[in-house]
PDB file of N, CA and C in Angstrom:
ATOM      1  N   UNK A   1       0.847  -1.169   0.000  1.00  0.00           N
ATOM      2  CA  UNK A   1       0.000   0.000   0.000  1.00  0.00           C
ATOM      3  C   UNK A   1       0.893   1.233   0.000  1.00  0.00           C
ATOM      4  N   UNK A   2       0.538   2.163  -1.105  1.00  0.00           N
ATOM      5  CA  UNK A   2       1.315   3.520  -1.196  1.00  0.00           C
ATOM      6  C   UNK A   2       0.988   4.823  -0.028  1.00  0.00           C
ATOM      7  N   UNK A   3       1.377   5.581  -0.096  1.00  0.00           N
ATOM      8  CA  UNK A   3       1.766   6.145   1.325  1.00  0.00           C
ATOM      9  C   UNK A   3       0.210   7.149   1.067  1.00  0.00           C
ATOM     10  N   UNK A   4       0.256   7.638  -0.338  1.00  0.00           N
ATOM     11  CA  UNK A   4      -1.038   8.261  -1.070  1.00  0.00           C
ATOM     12  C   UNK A   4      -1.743   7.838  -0.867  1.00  0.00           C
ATOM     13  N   UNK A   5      -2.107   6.908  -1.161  1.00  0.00           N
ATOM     14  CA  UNK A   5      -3.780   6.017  -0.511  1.00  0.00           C
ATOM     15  C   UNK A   5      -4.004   5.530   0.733  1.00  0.00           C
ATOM     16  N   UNK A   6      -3.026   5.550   1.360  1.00  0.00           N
ATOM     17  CA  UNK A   6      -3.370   4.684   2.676  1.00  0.00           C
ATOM     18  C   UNK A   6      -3.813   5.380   3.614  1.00  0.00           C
ATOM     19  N   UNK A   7      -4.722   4.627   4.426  1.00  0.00           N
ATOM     20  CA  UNK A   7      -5.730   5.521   5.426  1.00  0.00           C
ATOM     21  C   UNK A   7      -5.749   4.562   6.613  1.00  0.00           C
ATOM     22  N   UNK A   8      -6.116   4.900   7.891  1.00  0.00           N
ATOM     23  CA  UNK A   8      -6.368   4.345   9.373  1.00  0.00           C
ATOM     24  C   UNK A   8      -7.668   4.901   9.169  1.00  0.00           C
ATOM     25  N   UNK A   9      -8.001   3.137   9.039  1.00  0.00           N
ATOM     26  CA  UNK A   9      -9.751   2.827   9.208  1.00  0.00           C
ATOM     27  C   UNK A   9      -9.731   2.818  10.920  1.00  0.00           C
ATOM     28  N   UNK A  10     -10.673   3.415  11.167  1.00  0.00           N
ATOM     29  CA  UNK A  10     -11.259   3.175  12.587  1.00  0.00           C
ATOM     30  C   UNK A  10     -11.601   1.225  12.948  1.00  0.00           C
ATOM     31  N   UNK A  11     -12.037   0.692  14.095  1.00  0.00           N
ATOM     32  CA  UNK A  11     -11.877  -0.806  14.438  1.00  0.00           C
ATOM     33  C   UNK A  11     -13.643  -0.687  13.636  1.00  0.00           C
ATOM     34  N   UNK A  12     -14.551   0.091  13.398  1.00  0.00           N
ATOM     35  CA  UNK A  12     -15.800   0.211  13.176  1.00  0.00           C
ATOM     36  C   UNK A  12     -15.774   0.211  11.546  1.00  0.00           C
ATOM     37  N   UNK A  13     -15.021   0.688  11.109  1.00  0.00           N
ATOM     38  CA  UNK A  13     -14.975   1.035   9.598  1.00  0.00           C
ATOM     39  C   UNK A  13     -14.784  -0.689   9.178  1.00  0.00           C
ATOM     40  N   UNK A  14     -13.553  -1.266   9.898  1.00  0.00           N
ATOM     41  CA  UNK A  14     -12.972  -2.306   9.542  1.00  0.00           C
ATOM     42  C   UNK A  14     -13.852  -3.469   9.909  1.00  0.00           C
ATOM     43  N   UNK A  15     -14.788  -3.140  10.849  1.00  0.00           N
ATOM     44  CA  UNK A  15     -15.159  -4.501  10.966  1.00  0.00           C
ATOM     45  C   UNK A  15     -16.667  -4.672  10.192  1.00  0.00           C
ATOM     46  N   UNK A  16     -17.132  -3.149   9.660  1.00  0.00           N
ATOM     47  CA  UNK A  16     -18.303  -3.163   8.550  1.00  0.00           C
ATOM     48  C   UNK A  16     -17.827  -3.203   7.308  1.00  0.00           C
ATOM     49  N   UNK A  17     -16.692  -3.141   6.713  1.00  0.00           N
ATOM     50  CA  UNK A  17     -15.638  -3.957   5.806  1.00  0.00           C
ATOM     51  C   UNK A  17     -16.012  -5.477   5.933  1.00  0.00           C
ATOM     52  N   UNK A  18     -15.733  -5.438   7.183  1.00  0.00           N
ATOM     53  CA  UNK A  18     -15.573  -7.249   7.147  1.00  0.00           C
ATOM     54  C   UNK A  18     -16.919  -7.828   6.740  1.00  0.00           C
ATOM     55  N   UNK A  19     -17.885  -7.421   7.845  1.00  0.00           N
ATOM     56  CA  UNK A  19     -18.992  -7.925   7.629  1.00  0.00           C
ATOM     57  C   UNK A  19     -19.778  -7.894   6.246  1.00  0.00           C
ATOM     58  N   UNK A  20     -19.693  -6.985   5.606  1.00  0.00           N
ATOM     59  CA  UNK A  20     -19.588  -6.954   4.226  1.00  0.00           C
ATOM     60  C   UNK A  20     -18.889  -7.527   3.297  1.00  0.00           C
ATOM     61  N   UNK A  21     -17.970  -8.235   3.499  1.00  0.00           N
ATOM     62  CA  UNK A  21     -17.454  -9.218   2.897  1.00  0.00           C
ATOM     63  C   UNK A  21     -17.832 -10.773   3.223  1.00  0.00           C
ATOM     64  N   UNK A  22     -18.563 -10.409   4.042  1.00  0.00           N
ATOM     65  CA  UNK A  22     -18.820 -12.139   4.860  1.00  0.00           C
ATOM     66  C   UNK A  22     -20.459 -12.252   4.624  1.00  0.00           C
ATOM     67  N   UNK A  23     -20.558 -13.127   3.786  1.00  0.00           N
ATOM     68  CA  UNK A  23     -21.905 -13.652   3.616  1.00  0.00           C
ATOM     69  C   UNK A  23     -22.524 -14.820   4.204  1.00  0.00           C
ATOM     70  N   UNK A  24     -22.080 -15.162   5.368  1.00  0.00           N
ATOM     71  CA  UNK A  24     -22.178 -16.321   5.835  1.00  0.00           C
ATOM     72  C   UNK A  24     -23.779 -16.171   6.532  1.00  0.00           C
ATOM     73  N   UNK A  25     -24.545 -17.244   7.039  1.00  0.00           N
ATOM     74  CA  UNK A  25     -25.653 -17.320   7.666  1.00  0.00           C
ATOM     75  C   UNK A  25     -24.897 -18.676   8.887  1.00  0.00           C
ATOM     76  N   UNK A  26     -24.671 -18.677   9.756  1.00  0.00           N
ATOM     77  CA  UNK A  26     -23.782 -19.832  10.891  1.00  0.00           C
ATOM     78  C   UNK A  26     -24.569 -19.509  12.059  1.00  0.00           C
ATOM     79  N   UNK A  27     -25.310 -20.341  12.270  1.00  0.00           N
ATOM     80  CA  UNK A  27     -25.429 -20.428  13.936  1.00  0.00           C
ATOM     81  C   UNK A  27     -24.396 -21.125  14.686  1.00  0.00           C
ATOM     82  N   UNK A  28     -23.822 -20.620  16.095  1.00  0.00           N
ATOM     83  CA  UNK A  28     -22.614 -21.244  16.962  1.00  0.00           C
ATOM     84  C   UNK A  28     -23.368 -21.246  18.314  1.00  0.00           C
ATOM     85  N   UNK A  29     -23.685 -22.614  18.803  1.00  0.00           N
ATOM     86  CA  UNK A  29     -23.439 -23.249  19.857  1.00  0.00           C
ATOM     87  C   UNK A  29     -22.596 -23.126  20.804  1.00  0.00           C
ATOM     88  N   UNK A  30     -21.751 -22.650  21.617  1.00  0.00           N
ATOM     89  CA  UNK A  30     -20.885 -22.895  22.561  1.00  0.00           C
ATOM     90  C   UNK A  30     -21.275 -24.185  23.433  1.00  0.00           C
ATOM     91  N   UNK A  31     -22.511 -24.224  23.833  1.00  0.00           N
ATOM     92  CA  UNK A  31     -22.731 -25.050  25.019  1.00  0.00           C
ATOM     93  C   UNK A  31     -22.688 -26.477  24.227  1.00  0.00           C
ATOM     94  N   UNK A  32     -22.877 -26.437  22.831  1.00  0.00           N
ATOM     95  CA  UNK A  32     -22.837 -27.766  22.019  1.00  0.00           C
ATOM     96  C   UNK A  32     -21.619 -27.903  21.024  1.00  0.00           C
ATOM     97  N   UNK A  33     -20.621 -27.214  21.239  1.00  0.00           N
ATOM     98  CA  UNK A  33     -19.552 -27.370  20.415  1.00  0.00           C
ATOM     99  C   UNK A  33     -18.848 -28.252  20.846  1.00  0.00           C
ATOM    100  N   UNK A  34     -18.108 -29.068  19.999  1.00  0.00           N
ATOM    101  CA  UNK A  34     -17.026 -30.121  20.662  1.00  0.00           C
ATOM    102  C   UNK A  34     -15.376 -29.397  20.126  1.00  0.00           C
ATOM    103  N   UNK A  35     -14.340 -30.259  19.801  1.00  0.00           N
ATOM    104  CA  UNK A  35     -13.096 -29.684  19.733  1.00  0.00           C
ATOM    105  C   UNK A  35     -12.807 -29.349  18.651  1.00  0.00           C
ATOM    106  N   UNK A  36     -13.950 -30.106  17.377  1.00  0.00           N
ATOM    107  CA  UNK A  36     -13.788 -29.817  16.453  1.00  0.00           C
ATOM    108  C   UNK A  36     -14.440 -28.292  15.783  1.00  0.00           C
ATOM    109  N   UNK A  37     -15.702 -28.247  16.206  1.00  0.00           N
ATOM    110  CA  UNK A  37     -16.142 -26.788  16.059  1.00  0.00           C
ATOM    111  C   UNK A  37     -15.890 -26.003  17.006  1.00  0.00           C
ATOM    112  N   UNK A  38     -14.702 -26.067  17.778  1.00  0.00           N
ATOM    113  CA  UNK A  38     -13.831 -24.804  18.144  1.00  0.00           C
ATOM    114  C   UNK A  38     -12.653 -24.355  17.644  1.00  0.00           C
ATOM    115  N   UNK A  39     -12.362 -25.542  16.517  1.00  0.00           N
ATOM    116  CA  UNK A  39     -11.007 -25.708  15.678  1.00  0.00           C
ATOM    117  C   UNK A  39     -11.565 -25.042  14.388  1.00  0.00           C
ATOM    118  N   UNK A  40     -12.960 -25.422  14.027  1.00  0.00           N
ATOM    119  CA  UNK A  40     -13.616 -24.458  13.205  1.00  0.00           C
ATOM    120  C   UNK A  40     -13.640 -23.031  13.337  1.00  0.00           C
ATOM    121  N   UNK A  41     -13.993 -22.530  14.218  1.00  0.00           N
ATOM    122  CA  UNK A  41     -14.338 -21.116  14.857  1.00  0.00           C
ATOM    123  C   UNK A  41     -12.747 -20.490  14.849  1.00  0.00           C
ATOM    124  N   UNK A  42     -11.650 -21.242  15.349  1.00  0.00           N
ATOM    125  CA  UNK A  42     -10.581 -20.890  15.348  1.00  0.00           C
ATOM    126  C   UNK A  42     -10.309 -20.516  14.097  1.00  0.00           C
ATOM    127  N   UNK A  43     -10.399 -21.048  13.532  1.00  0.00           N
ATOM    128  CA  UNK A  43      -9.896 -21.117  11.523  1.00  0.00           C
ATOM    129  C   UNK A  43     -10.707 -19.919  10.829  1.00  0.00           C
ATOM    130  N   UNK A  44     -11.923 -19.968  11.510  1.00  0.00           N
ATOM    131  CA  UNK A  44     -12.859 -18.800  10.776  1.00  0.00           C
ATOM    132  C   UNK A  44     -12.129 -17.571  11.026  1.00  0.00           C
ATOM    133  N   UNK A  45     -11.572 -17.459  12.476  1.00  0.00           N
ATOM    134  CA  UNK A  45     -11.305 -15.717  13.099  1.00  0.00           C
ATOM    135  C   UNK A  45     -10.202 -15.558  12.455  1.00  0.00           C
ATOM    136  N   UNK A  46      -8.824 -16.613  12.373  1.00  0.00           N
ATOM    137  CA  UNK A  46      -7.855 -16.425  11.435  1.00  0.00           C
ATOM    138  C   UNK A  46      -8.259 -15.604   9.537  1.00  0.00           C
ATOM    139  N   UNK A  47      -9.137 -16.464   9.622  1.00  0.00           N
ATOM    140  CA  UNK A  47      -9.499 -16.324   7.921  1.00  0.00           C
ATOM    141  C   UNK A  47     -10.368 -14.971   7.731  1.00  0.00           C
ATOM    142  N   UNK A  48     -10.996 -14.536   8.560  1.00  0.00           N
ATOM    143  CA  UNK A  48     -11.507 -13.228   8.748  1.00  0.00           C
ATOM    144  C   UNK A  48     -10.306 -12.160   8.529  1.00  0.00           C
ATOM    145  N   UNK A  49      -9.817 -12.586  10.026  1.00  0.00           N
ATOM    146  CA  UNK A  49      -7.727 -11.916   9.453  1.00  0.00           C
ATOM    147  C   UNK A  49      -7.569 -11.662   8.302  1.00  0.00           C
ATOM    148  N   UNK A  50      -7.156 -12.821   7.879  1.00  0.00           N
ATOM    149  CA  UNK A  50      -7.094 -12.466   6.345  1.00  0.00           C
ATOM    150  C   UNK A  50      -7.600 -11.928   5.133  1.00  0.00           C
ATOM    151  N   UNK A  51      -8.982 -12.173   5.441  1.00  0.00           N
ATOM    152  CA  UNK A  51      -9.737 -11.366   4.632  1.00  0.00           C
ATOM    153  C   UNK A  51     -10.092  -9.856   4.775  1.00  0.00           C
ATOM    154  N   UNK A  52      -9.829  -9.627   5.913  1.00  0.00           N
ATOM    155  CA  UNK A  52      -9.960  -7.596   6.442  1.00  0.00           C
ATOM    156  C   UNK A  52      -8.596  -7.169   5.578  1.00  0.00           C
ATOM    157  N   UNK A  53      -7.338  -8.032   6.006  1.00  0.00           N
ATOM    158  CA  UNK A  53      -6.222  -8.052   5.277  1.00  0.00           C
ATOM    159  C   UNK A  53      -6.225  -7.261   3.890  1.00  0.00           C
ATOM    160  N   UNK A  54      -6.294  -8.463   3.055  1.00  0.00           N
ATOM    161  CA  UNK A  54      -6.912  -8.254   1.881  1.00  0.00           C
ATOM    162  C   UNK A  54      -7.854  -7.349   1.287  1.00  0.00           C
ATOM    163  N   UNK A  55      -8.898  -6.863   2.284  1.00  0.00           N
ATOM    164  CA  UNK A  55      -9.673  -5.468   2.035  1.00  0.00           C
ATOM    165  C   UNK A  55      -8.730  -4.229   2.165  1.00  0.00           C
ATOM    166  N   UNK A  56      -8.239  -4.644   3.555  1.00  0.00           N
ATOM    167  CA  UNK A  56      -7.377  -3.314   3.530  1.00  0.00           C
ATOM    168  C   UNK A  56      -6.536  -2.681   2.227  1.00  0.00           C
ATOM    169  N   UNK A  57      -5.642  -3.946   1.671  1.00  0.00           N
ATOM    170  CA  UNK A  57      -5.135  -3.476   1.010  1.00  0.00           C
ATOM    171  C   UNK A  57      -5.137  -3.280  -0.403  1.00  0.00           C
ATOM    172  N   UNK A  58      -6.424  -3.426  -0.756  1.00  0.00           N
ATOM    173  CA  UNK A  58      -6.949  -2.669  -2.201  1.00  0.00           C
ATOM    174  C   UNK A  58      -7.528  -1.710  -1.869  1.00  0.00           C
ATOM    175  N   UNK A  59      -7.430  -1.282  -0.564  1.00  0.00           N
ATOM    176  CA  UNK A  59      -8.251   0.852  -0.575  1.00  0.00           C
ATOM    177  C   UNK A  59      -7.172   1.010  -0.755  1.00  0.00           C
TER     178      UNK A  59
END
């Protein structure tokens, strides 16, 4: 990202970025999750990471 375009999104800007990129419909259980759909959930917040990532850096 060039010094010209780059901007400090607020944590609000970035996370209606995100959500806008995420089309998901997921209901999450806690009280019914086992190790595997917390290994899921884990993988999702990473991949979210990555995907704000990736938004960021085409503004």
């Amino acid at each position: 990202m060039d010094r010209e375009n780059s901007k400090i999104f607020s944590k609000t800007e970035k996370m209606k970025m995100l959500y806008e990129a995420k089309a998901e419909d997921v209901e999450f259980s806690a009280a019914e999750a086992d190790g595997e759909d917390l290994e899921a959930q884990a993988r999702s917040i990473e991949a979210d990471k990555r995907q704000l990532h990736q938004i960021l850096k085409k503004k």
